[in-house]
Protein backbone atom coordinates (compact mmCIF):
# COMPACT_ATOMS: atom_id res chain seq x y z
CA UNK A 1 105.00 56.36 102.30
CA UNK A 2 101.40 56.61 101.73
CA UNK A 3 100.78 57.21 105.40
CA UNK A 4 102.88 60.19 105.33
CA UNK A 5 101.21 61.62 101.97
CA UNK A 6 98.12 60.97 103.96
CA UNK A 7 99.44 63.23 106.51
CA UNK A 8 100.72 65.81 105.43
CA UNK A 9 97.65 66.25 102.83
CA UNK A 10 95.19 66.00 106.16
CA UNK A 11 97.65 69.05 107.92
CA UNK A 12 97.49 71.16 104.30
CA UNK A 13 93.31 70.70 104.36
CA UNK A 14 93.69 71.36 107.73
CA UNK A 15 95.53 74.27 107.55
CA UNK A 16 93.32 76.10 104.23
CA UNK A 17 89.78 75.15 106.24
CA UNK A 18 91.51 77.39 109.46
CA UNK A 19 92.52 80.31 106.99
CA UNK A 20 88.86 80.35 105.34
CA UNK A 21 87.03 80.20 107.99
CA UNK A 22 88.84 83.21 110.35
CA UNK A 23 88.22 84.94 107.11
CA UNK A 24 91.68 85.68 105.81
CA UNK A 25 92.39 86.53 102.41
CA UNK A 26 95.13 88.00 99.94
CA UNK A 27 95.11 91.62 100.15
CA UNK A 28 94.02 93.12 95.95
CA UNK A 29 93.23 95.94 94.57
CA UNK A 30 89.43 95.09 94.16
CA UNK A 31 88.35 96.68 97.49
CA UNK A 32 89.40 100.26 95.76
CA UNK A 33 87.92 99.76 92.43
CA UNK A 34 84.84 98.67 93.97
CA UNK A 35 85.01 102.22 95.86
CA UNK A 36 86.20 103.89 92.83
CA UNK A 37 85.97 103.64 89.60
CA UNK A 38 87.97 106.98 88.89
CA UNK A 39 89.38 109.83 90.87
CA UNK A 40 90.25 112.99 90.22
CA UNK A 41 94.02 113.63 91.40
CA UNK A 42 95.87 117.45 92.63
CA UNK A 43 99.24 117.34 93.68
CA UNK A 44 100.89 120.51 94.43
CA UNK A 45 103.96 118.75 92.48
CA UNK A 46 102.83 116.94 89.88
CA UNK A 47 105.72 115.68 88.60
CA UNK A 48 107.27 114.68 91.88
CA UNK A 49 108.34 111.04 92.26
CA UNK A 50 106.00 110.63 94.74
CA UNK A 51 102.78 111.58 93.13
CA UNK A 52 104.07 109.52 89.83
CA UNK A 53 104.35 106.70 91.64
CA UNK A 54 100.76 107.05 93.24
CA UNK A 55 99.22 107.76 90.27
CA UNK A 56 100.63 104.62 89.29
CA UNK A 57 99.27 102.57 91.94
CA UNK A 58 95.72 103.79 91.19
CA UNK A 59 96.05 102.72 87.56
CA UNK A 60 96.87 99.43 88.97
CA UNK A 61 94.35 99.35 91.03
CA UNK A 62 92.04 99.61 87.79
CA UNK A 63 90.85 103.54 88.90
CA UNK A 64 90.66 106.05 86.37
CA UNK A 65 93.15 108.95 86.74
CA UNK A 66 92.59 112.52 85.62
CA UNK A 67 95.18 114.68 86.69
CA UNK A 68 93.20 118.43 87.51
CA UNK A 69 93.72 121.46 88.97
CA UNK A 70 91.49 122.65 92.17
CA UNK A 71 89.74 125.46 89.84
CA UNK A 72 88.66 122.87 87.00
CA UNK A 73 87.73 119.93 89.44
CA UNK A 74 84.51 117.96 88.67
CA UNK A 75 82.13 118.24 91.69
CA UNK A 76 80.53 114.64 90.87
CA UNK A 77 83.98 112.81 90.55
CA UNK A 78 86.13 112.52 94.33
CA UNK A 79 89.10 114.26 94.26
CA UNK A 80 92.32 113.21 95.86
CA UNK A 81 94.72 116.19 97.01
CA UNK A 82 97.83 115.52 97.80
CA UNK A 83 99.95 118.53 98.87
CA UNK A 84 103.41 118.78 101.40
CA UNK A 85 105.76 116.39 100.41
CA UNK A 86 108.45 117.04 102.71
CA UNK A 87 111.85 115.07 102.99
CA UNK A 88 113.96 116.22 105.81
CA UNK A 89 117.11 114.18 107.23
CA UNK A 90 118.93 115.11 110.51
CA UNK A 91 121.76 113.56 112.28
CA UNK A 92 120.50 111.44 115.31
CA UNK A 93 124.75 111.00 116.60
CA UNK A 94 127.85 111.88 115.72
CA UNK A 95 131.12 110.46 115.53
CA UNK A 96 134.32 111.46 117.23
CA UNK A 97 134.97 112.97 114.51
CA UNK A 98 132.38 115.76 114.92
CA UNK A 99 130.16 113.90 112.08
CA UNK A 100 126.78 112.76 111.39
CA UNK A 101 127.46 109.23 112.38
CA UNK A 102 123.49 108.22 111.97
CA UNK A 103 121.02 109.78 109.85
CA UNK A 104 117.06 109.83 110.29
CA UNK A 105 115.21 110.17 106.94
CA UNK A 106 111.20 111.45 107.20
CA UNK A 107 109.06 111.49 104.66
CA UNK A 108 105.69 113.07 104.81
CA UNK A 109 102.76 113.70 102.77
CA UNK A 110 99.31 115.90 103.26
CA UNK A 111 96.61 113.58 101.86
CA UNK A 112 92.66 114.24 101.66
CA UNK A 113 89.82 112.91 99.71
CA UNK A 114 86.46 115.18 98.52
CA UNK A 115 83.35 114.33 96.75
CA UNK A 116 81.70 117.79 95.86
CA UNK A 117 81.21 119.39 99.38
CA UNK A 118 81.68 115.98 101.20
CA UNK A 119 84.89 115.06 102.43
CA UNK A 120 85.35 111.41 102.37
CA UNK A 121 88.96 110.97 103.72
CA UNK A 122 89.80 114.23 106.51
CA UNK A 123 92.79 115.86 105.57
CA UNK A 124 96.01 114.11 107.77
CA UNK A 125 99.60 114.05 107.18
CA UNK A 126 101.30 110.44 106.64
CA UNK A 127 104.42 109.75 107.42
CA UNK A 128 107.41 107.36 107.32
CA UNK A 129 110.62 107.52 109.25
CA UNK A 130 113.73 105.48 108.47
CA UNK A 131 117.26 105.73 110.58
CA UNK A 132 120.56 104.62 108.78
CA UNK A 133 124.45 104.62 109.91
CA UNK A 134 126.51 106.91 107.53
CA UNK A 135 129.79 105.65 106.56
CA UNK A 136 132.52 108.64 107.04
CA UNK A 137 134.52 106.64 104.55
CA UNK A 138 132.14 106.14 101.55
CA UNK A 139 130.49 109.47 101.09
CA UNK A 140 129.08 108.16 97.39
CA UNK A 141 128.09 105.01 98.98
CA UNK A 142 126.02 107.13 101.51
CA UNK A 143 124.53 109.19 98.62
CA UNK A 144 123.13 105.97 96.94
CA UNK A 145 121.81 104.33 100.40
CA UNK A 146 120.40 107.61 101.27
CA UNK A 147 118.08 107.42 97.70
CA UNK A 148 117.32 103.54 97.80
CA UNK A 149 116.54 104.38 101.09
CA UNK A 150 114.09 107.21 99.65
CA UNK A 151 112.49 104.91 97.67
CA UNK A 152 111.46 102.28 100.14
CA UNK A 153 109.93 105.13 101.88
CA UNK A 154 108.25 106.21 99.12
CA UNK A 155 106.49 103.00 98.04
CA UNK A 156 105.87 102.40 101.83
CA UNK A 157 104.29 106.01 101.63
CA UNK A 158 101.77 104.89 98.66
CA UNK A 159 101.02 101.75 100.50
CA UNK A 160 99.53 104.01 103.37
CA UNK A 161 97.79 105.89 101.02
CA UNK A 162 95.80 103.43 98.93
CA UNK A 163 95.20 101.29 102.09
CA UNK A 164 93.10 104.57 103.62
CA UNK A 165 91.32 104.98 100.40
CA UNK A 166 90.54 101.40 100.37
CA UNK A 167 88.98 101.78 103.48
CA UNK A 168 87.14 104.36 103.02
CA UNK A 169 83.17 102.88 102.84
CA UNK A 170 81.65 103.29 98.93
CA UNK A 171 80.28 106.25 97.62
């Protein structure tokens, strides 16, 4: 019994000396803080899920949020423009019955980061890109799969998005 404890607390030590030393760690929110300490924000739409949820993450990430518009921006303070938020679905097949049998769901963002006439972050699109089968029997069923479906992509989305402004060396 002790020989086994013995074991398996050599493998554990083991085991946290190999993750330590290759230099892994949990991924937090301090890398982005340390970058910023507050960002302005511009989203063509505001209010959209999307931007709510992103303005969220920063919050969480212990950055302070103003939301501006371009004309009133702060040149000393980065600002994070968001703009594009597209959703589009097409059908990928169709049934026999002349249907949309499977449905491919893209979400996509414009995203860009300035600090006065700097631009820290070059504007690019992000994207995400889901495929699901649509049931010709359960048209509500579809509706409700379609939005949780949404949603994943959203958060996925955000993830993209505060991973490049992690990355992004300090001011």
């Amino acid at each position: 019994m002790t020989h086994g404890f013995f074991l398996r607390t050599l493998a554990l030590s083991t085991l946290l000396l190999v993750l330590s030393s290759c230099g892994f760690n949990l991924r937090g929110n301090d890398v982005l803080s340390a970058n910023f300490s507050e960002l302005q924000f511009y989203s063509e739409q505001p209010n959209s899920e999307l931007a709510r949820l992103l303005r969220r993450s920063l919050d969480g990430a212990k950055v302070n949020v103003t939301l501006v518009n371009l004309d009133e921006a702060d040149s000393h303070v980065a600002l994070l423009g968001i703009a594009n938020e597209r959703l589009v679905s097409r059908a990928v097949t169709i049934n026999p019955r002349a249907r949309a049998a499977q449905i491919e769901l893209r979400l996509s963002v414009d995203m860009g980061l300035m600090l006065a006439e700097k631009t820290l972050l070059e504007p690019e699109t992000l994207f995400v890109e889901r495929t699901y089968f649509q049931d010709v029997e359960n048209i509500s069923g579809n509706q409700e799969e379609a939005e949780i479906i949404s949603a994943e992509m959203r958060r996925e989305l955000i993830g993209q998005m505060m991973r490049r402004l992690a990355a992004i060396d300090t001011i």
